[in-house]
N, C-alpha and C. Protein backbone atom coordinates (compact mmCIF):
# COMPACT_ATOMS: atom_id res chain seq x y z
N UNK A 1 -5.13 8.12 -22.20
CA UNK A 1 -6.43 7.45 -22.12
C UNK A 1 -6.85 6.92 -23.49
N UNK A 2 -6.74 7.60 -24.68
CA UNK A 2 -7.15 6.94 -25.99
C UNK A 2 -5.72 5.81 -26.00
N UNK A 3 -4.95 5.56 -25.68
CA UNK A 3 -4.38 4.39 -25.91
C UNK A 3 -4.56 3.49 -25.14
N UNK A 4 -5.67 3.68 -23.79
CA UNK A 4 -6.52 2.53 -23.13
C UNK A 4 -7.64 2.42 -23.87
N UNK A 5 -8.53 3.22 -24.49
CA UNK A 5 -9.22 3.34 -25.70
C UNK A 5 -9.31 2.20 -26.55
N UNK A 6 -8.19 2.24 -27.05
CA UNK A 6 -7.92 1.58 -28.36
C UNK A 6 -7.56 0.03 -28.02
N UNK A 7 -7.11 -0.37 -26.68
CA UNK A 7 -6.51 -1.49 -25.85
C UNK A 7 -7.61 -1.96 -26.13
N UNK A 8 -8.73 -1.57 -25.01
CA UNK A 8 -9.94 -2.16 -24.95
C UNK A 8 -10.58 -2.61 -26.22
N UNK A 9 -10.51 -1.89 -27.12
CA UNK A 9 -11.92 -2.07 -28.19
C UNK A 9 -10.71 -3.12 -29.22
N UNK A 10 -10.02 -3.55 -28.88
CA UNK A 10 -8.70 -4.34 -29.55
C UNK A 10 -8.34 -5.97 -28.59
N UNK A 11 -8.67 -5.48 -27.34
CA UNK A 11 -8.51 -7.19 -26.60
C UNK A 11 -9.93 -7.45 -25.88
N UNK A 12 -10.97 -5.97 -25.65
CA UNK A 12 -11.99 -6.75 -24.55
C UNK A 12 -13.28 -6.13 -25.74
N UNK A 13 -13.40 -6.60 -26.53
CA UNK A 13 -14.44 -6.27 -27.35
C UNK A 13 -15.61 -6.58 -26.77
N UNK A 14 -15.76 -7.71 -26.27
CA UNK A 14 -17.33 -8.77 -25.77
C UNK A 14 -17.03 -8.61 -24.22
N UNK A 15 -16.39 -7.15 -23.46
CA UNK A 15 -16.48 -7.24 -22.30
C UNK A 15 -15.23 -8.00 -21.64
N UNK A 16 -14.75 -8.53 -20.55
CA UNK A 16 -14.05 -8.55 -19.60
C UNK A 16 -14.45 -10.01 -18.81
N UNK A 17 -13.28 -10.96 -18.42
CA UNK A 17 -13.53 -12.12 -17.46
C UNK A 17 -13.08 -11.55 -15.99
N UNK A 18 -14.30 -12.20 -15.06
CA UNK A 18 -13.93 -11.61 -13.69
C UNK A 18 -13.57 -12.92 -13.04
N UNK A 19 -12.45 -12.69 -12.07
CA UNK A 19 -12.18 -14.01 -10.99
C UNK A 19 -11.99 -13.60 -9.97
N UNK A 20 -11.96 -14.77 -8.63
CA UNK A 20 -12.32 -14.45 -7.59
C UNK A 20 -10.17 -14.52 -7.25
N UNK A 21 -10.12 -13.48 -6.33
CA UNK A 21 -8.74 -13.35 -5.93
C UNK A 21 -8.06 -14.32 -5.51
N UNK A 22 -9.03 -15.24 -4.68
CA UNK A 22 -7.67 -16.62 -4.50
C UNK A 22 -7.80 -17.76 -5.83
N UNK A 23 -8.32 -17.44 -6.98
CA UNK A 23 -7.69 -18.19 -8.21
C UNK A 23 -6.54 -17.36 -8.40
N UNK A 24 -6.12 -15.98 -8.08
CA UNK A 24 -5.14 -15.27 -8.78
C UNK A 24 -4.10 -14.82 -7.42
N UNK A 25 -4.50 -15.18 -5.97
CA UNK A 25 -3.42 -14.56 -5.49
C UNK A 25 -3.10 -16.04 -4.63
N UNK A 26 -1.74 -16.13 -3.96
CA UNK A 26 -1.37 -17.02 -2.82
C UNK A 26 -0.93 -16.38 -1.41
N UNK A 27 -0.83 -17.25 -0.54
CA UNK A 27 -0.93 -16.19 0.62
C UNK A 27 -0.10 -16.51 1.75
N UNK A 28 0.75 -16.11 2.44
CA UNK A 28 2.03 -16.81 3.49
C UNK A 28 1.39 -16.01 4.79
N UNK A 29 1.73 -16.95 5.53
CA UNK A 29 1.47 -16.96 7.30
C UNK A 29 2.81 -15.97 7.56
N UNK A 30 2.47 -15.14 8.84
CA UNK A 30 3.94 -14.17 9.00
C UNK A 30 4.48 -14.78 10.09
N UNK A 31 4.25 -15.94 10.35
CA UNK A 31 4.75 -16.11 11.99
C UNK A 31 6.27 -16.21 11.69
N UNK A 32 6.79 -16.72 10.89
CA UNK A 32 8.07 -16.95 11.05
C UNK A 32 9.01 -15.03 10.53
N UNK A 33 8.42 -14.19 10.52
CA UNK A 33 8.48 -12.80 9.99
C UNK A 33 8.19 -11.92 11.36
N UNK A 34 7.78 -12.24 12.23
CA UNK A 34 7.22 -11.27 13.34
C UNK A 34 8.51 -11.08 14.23
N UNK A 35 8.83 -9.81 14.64
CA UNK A 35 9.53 -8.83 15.32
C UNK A 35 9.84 -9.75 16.67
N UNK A 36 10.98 -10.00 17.13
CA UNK A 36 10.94 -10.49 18.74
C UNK A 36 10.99 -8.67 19.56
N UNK A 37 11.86 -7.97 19.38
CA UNK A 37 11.87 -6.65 19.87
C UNK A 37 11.00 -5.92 19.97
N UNK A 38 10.27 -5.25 20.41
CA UNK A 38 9.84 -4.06 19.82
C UNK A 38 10.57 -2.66 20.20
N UNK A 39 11.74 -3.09 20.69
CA UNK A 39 12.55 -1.36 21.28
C UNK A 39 13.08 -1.11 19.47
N UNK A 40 12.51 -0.33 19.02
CA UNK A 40 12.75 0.74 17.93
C UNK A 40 13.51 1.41 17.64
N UNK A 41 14.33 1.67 16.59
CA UNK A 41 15.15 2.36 16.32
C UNK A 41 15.58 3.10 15.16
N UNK A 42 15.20 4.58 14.76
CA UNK A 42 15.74 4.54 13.40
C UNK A 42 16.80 4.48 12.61
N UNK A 43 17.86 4.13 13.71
CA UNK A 43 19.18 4.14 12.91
C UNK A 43 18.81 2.14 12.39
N UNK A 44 18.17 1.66 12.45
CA UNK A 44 17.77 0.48 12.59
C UNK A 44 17.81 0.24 11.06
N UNK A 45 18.01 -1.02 10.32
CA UNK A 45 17.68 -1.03 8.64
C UNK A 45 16.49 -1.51 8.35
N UNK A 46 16.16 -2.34 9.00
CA UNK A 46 14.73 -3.12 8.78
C UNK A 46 13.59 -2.81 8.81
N UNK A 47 12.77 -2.23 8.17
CA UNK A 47 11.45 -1.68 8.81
C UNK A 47 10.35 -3.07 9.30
N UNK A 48 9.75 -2.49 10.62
CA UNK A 48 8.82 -3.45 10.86
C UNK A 48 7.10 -2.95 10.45
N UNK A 49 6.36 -4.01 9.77
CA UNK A 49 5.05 -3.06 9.20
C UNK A 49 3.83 -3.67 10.06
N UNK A 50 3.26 -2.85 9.81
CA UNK A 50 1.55 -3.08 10.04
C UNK A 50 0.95 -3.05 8.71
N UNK A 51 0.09 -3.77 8.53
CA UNK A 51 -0.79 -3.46 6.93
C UNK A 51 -1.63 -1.90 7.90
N UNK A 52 -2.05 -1.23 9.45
CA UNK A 52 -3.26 -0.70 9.49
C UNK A 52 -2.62 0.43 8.79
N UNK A 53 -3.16 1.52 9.19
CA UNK A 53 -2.59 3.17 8.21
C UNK A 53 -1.12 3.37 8.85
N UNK A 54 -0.74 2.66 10.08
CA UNK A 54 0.29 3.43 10.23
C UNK A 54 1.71 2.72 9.92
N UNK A 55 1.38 1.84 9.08
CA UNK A 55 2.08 0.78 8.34
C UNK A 55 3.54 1.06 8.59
N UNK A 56 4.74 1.80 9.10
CA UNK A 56 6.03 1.37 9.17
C UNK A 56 5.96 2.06 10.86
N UNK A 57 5.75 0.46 12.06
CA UNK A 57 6.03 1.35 13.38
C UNK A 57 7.42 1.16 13.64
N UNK A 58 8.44 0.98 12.86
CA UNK A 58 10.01 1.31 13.66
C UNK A 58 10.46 0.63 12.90
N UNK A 59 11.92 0.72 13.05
CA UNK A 59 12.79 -0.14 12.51
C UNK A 59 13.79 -1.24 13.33
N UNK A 60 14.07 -2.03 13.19
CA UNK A 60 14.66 -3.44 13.83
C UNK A 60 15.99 -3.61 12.88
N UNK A 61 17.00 -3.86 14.15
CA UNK A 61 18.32 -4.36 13.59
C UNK A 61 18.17 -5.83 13.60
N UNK A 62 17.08 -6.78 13.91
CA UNK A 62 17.35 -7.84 13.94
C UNK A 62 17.50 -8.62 12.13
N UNK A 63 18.53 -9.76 12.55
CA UNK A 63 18.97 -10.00 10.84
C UNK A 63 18.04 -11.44 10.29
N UNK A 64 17.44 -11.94 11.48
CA UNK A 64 16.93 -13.39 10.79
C UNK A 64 15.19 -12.74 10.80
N UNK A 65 14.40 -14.28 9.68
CA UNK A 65 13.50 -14.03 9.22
C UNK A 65 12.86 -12.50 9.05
N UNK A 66 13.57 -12.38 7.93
CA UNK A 66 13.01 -11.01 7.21
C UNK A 66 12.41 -11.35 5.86
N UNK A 67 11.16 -10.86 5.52
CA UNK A 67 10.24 -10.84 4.73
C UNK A 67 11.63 -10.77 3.39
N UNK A 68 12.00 -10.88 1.96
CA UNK A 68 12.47 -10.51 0.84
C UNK A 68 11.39 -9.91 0.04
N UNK A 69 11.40 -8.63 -0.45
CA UNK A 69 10.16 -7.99 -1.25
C UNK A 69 11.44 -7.09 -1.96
N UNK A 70 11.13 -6.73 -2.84
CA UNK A 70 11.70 -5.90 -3.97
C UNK A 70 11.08 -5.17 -5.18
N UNK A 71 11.50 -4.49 -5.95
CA UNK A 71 10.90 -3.83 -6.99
C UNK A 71 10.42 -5.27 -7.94
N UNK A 72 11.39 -6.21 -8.43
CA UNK A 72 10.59 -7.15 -9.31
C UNK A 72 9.42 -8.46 -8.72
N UNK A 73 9.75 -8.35 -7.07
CA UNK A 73 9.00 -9.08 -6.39
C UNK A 73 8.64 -8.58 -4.98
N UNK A 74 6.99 -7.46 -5.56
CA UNK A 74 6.61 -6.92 -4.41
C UNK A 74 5.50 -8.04 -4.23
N UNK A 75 5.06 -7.24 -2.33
CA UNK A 75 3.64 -8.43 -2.17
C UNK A 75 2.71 -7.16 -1.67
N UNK A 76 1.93 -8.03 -1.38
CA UNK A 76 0.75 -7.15 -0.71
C UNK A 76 0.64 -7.37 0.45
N UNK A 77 0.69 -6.55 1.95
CA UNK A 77 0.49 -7.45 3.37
C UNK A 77 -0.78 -6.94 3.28
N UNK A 78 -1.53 -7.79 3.90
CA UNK A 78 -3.49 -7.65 4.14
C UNK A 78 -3.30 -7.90 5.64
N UNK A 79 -4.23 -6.92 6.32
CA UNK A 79 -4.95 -6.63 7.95
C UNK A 79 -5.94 -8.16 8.14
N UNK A 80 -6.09 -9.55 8.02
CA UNK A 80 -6.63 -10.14 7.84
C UNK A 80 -7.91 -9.99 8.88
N UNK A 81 -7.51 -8.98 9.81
CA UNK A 81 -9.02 -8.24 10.57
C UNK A 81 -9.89 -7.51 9.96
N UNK A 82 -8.75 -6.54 9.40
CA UNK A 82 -9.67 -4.98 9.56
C UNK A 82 -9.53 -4.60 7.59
N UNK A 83 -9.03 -5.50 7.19
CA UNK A 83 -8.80 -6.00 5.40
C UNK A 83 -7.67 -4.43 4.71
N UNK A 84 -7.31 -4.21 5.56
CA UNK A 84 -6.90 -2.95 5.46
C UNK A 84 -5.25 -3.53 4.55
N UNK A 85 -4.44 -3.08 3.51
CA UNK A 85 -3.63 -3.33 3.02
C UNK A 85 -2.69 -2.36 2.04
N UNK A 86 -1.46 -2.83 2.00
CA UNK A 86 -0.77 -1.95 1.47
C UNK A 86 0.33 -2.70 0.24
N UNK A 87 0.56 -2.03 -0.91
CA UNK A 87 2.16 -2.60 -1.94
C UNK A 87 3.19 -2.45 -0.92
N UNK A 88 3.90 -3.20 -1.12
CA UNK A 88 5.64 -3.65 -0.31
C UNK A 88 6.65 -4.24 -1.35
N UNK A 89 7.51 -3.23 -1.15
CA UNK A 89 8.81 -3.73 -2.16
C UNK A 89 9.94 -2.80 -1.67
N UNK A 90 9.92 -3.68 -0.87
CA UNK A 90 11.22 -3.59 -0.02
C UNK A 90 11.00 -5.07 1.66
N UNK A 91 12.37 -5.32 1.78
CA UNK A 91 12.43 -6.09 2.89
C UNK A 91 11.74 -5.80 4.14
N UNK A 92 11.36 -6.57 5.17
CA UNK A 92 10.31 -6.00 6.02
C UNK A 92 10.62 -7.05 7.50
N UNK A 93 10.08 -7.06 8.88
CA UNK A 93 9.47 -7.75 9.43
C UNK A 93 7.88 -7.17 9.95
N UNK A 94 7.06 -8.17 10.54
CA UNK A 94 5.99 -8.02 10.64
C UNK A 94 5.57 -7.50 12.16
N UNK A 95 4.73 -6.77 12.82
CA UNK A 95 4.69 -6.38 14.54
C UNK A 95 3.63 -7.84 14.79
N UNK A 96 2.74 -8.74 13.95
CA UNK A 96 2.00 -9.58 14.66
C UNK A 96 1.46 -10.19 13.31
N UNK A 97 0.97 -11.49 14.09
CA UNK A 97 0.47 -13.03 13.19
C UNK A 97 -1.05 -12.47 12.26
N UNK A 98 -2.02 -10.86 12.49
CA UNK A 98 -2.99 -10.77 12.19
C UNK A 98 -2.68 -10.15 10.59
N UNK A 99 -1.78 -11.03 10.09
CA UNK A 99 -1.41 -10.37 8.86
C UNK A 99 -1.10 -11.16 7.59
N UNK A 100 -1.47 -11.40 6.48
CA UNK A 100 -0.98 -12.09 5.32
C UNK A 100 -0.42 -11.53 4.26
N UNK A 101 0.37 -12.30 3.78
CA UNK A 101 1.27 -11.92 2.43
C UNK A 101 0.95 -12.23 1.17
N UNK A 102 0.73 -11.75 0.57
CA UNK A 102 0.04 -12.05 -0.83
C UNK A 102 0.61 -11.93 -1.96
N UNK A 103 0.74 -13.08 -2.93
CA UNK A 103 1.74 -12.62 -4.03
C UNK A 103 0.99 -13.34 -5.06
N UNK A 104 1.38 -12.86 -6.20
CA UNK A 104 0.49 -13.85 -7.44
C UNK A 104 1.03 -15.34 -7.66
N UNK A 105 -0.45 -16.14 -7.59
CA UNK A 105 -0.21 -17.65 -8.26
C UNK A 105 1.14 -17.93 -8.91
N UNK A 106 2.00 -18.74 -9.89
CA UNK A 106 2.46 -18.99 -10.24
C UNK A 106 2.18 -18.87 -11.68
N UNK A 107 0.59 -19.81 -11.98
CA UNK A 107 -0.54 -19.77 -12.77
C UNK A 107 -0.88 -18.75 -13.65
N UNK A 108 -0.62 -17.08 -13.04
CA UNK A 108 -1.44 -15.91 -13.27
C UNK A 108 -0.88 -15.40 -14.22
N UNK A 109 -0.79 -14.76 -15.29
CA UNK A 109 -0.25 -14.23 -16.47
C UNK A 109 -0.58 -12.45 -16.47
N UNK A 110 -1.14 -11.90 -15.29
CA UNK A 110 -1.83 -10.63 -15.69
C UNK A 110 -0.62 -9.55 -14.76
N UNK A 111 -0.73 -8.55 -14.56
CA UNK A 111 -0.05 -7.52 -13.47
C UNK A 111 -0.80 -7.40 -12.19
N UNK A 112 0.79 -8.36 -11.17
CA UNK A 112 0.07 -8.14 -9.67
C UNK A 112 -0.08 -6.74 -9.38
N UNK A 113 0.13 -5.68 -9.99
CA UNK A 113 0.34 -3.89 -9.13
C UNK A 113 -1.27 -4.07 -9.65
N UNK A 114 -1.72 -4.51 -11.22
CA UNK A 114 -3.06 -4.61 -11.59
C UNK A 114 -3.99 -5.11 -10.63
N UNK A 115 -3.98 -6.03 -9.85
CA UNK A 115 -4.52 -6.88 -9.07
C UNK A 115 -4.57 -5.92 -7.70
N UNK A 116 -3.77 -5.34 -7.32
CA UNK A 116 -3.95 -4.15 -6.34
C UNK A 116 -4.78 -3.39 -6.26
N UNK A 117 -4.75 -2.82 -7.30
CA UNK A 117 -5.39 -1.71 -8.01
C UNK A 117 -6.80 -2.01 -7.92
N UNK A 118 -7.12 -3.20 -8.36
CA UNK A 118 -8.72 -3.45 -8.19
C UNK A 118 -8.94 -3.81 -7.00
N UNK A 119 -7.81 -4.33 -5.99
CA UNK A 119 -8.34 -4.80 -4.88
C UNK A 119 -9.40 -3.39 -4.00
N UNK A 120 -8.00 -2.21 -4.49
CA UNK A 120 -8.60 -0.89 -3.72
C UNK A 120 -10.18 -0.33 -4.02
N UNK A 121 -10.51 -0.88 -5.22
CA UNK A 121 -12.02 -0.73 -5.42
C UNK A 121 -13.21 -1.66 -5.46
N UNK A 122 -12.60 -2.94 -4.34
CA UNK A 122 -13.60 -3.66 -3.50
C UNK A 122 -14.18 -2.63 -1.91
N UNK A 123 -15.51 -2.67 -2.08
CA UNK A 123 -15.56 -1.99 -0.69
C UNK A 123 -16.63 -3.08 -0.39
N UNK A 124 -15.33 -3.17 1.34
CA UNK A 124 -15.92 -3.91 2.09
C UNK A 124 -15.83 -3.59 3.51
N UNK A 125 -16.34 -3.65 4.44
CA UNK A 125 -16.14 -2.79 5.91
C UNK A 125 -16.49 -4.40 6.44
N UNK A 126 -15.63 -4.34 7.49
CA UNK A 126 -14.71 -5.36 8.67
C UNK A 126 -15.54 -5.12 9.71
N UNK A 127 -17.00 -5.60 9.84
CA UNK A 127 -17.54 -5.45 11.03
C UNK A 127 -17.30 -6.07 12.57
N UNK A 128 -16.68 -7.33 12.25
CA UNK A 128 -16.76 -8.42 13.87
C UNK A 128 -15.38 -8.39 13.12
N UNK A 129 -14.48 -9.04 14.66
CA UNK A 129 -13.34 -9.52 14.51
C UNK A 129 -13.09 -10.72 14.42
N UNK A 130 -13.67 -11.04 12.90
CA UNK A 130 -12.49 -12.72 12.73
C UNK A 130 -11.25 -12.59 11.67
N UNK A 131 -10.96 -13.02 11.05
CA UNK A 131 -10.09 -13.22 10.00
C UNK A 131 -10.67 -13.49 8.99
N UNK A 132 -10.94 -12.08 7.82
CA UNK A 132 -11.23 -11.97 7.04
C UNK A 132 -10.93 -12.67 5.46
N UNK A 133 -9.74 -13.01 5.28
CA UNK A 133 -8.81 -12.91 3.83
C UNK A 133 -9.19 -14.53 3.71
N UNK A 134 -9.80 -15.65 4.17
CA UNK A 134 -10.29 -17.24 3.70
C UNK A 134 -11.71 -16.98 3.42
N UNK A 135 -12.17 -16.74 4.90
CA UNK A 135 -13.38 -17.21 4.68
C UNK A 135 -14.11 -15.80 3.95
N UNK A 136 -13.80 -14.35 3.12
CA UNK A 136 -14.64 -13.09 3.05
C UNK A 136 -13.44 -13.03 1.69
N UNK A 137 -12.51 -12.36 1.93
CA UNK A 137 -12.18 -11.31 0.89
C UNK A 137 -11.78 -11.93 -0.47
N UNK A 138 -10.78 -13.05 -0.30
CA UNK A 138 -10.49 -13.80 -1.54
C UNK A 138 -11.84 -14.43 -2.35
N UNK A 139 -12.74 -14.30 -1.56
CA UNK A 139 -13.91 -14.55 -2.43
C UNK A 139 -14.79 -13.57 -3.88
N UNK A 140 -14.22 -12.61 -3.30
CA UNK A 140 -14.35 -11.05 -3.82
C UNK A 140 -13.56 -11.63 -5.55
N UNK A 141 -14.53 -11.05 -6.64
CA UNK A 141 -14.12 -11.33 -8.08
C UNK A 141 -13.65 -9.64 -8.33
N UNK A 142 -12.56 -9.86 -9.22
CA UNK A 142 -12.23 -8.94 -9.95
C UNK A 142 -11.95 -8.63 -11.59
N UNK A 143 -12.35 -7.49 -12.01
CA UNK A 143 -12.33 -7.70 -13.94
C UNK A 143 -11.01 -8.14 -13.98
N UNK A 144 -10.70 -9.03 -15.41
CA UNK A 144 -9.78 -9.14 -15.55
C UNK A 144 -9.34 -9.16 -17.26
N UNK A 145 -8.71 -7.74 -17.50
CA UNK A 145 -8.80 -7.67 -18.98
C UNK A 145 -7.77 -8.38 -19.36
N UNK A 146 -7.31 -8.08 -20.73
CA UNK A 146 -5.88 -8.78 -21.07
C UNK A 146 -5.05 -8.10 -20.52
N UNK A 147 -3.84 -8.95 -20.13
CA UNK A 147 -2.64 -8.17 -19.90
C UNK A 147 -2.02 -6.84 -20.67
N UNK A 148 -2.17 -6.61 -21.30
CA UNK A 148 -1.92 -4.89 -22.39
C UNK A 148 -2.73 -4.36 -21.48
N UNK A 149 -4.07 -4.36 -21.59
CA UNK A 149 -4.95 -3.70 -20.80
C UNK A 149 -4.61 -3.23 -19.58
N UNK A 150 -4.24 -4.50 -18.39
CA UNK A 150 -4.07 -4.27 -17.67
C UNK A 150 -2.54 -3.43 -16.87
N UNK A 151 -1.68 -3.67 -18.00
CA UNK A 151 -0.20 -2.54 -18.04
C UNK A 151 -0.52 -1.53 -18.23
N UNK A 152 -1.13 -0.96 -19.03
CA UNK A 152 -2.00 0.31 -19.55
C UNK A 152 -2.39 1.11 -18.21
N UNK A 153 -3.34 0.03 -17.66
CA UNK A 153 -4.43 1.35 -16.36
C UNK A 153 -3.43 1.14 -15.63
N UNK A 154 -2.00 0.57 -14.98
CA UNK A 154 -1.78 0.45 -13.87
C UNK A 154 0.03 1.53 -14.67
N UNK A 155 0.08 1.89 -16.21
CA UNK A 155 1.08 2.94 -16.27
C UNK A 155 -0.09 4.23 -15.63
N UNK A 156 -1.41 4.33 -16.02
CA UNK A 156 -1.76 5.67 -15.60
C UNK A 156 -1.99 5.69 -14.20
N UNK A 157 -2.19 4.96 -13.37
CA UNK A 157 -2.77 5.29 -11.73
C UNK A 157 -1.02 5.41 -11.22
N UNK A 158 -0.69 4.69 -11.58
CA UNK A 158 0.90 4.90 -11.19
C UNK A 158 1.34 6.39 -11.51
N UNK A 159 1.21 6.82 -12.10
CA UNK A 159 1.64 8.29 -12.78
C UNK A 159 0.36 9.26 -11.92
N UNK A 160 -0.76 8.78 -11.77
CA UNK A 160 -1.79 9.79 -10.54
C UNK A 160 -1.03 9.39 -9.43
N UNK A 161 -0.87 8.61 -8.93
CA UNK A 161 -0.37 7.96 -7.68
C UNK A 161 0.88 9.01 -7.08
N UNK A 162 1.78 9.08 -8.18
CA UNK A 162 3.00 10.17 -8.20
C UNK A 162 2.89 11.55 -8.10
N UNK A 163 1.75 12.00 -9.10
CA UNK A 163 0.42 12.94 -9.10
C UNK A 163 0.90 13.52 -7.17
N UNK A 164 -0.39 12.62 -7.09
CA UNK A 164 -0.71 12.96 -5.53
C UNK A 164 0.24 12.82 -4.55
N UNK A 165 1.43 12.12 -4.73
CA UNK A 165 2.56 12.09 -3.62
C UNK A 165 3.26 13.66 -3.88
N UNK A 166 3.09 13.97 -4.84
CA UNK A 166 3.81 15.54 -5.02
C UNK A 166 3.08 16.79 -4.46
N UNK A 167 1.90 16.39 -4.95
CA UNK A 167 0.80 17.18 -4.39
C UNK A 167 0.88 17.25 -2.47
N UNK A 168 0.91 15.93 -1.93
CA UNK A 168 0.79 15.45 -0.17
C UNK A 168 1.92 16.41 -0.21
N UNK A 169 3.62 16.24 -0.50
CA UNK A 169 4.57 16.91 -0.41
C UNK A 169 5.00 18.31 -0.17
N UNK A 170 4.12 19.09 -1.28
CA UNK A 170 4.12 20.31 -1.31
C UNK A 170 2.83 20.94 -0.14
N UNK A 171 1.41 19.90 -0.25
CA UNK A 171 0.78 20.68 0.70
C UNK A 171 1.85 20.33 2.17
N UNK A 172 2.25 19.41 2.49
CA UNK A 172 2.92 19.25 3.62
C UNK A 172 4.26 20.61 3.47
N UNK A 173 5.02 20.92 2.79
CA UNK A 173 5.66 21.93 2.73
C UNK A 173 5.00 23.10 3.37
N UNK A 174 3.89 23.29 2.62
CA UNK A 174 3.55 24.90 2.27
C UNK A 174 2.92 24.82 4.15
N UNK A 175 2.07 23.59 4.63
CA UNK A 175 1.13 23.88 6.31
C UNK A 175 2.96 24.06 7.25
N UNK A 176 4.08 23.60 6.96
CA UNK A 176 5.22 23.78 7.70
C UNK A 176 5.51 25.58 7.35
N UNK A 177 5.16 25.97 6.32
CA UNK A 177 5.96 27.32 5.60
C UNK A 177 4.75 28.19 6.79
N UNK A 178 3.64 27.61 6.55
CA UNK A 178 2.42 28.65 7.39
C UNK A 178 2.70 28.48 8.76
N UNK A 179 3.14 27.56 9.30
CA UNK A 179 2.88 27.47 10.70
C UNK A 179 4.16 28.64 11.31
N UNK A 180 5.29 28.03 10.32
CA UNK A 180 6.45 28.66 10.95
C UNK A 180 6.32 30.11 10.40
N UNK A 181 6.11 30.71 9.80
CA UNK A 181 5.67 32.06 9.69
C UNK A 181 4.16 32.72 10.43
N UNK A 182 3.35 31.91 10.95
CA UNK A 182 2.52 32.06 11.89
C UNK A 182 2.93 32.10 13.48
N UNK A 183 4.12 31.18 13.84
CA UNK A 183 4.78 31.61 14.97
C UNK A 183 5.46 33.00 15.15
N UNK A 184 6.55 32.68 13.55
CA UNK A 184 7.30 34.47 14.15
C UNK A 184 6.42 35.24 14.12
N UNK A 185 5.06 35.76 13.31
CA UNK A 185 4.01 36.68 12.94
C UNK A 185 3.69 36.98 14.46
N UNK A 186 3.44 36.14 14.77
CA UNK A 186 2.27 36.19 16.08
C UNK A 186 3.35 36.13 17.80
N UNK A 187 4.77 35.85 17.70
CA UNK A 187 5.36 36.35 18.95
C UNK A 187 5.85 37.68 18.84
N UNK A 188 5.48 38.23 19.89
CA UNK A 188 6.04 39.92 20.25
C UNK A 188 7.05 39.68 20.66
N UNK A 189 8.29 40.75 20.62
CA UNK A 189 9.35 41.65 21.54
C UNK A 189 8.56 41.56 22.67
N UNK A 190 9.60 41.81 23.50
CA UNK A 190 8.44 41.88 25.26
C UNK A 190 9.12 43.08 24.99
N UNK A 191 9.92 44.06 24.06
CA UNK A 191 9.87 45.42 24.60
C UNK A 191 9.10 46.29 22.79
N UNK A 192 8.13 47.06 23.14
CA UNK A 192 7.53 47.46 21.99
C UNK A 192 6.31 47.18 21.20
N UNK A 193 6.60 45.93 21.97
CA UNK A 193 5.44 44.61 20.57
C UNK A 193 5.40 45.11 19.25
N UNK A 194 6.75 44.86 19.02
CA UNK A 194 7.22 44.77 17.66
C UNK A 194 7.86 43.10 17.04
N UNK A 195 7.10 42.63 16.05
CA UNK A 195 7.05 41.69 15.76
C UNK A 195 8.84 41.20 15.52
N UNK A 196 9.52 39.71 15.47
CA UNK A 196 10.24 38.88 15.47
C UNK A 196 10.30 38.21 14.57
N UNK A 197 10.76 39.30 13.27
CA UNK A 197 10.73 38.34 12.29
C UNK A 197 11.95 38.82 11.16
């Protein structure tokens, strides 16, 4: 944190420029990306996504129009309903058209994971169902420090981010360690009721 400290009081002395997301992001239609199948499979390579929470429903062997996303060129898919969104870097198809792809301008000089990052601390709630991401969300401004700056906060949330996937991991371990030692605990012998363990 003192070497975001020192960033700041070194590139944003007089404060911070904010812009609105569609000066900084561009955005692709999924129709040519959407699933003809939906019979699922996990021996399947392809994952097909949803931006909602339950973002990977199956996987698809089909080989044409597949999304390209990777570690040096991830995107963002946006819920253009429900604004709900997730990072992608990895290949993909899409389950339906209520979805956009978002990648930085050409133009933009800053960190798209940066641009994420602030997206997650727009709050906005999706009351009626139209299509949010033209006419609502790209309107939405975000700070925009210098690039140092913005490598900086997005090495530390990345490193919380990892934080908490270890953390989900182990609590997910330890409720499997309780349950299954809460089963043998709690079935009897049918001769004695002497525990099975």
């Amino acid at each position: 944190m003192s070497k975001l400290k020192e960033l700041i009081e070194k590139f944003c002395p007089n404060g911070v420029e904010y812009q609105k997301l569609d000066d900084i992001l561009d955005y692709e239609q999924p129709t040519q990306y959407i699933v003809k199948s939906t019979e699922y499979d996990d021996s399947y390579n392809t994952p097909v996504l949803t931006a909602g929470q339950t973002f990977i429903l199956g996987y698809t062997n089909e080989e044409d129009g597949i999304y390209k996303a990777d570690k040096d060129s991830p995107t963002i898919i946006f819920d253009d309903f429900t604004t709900s969104f997730h990072w992608v870097d990895f290949d993909f198809k899409v389950k339906s058209s209520a979805m956009k792809m978002l990648r930085p301008k050409s133009t933009f000089e800053g960190s798209f994971k940066y641009v994420f990052y602030a997206m997650e601390c727009i709050h906005f709630e999706a009351v009626n169902h139209t299509r949010h991401w033209i006419s609502k969300y790209s309107q939405f401004e975000i700070p925009l420090p210098h690039p140092e700056v913005q490598e900086e906060i997005v090495k530390i949330l990345d490193r919380f981010a990892e934080y908490a996937a270890e953390l989900q991991a182990e609590l997910q371990a330890r409720q499997e360690q309780y349950e299954f030692y809460r089963n043998k605990l709690l079935t009897f012998n049918e001769i004695g009721g002497v525990f099975k363990v």
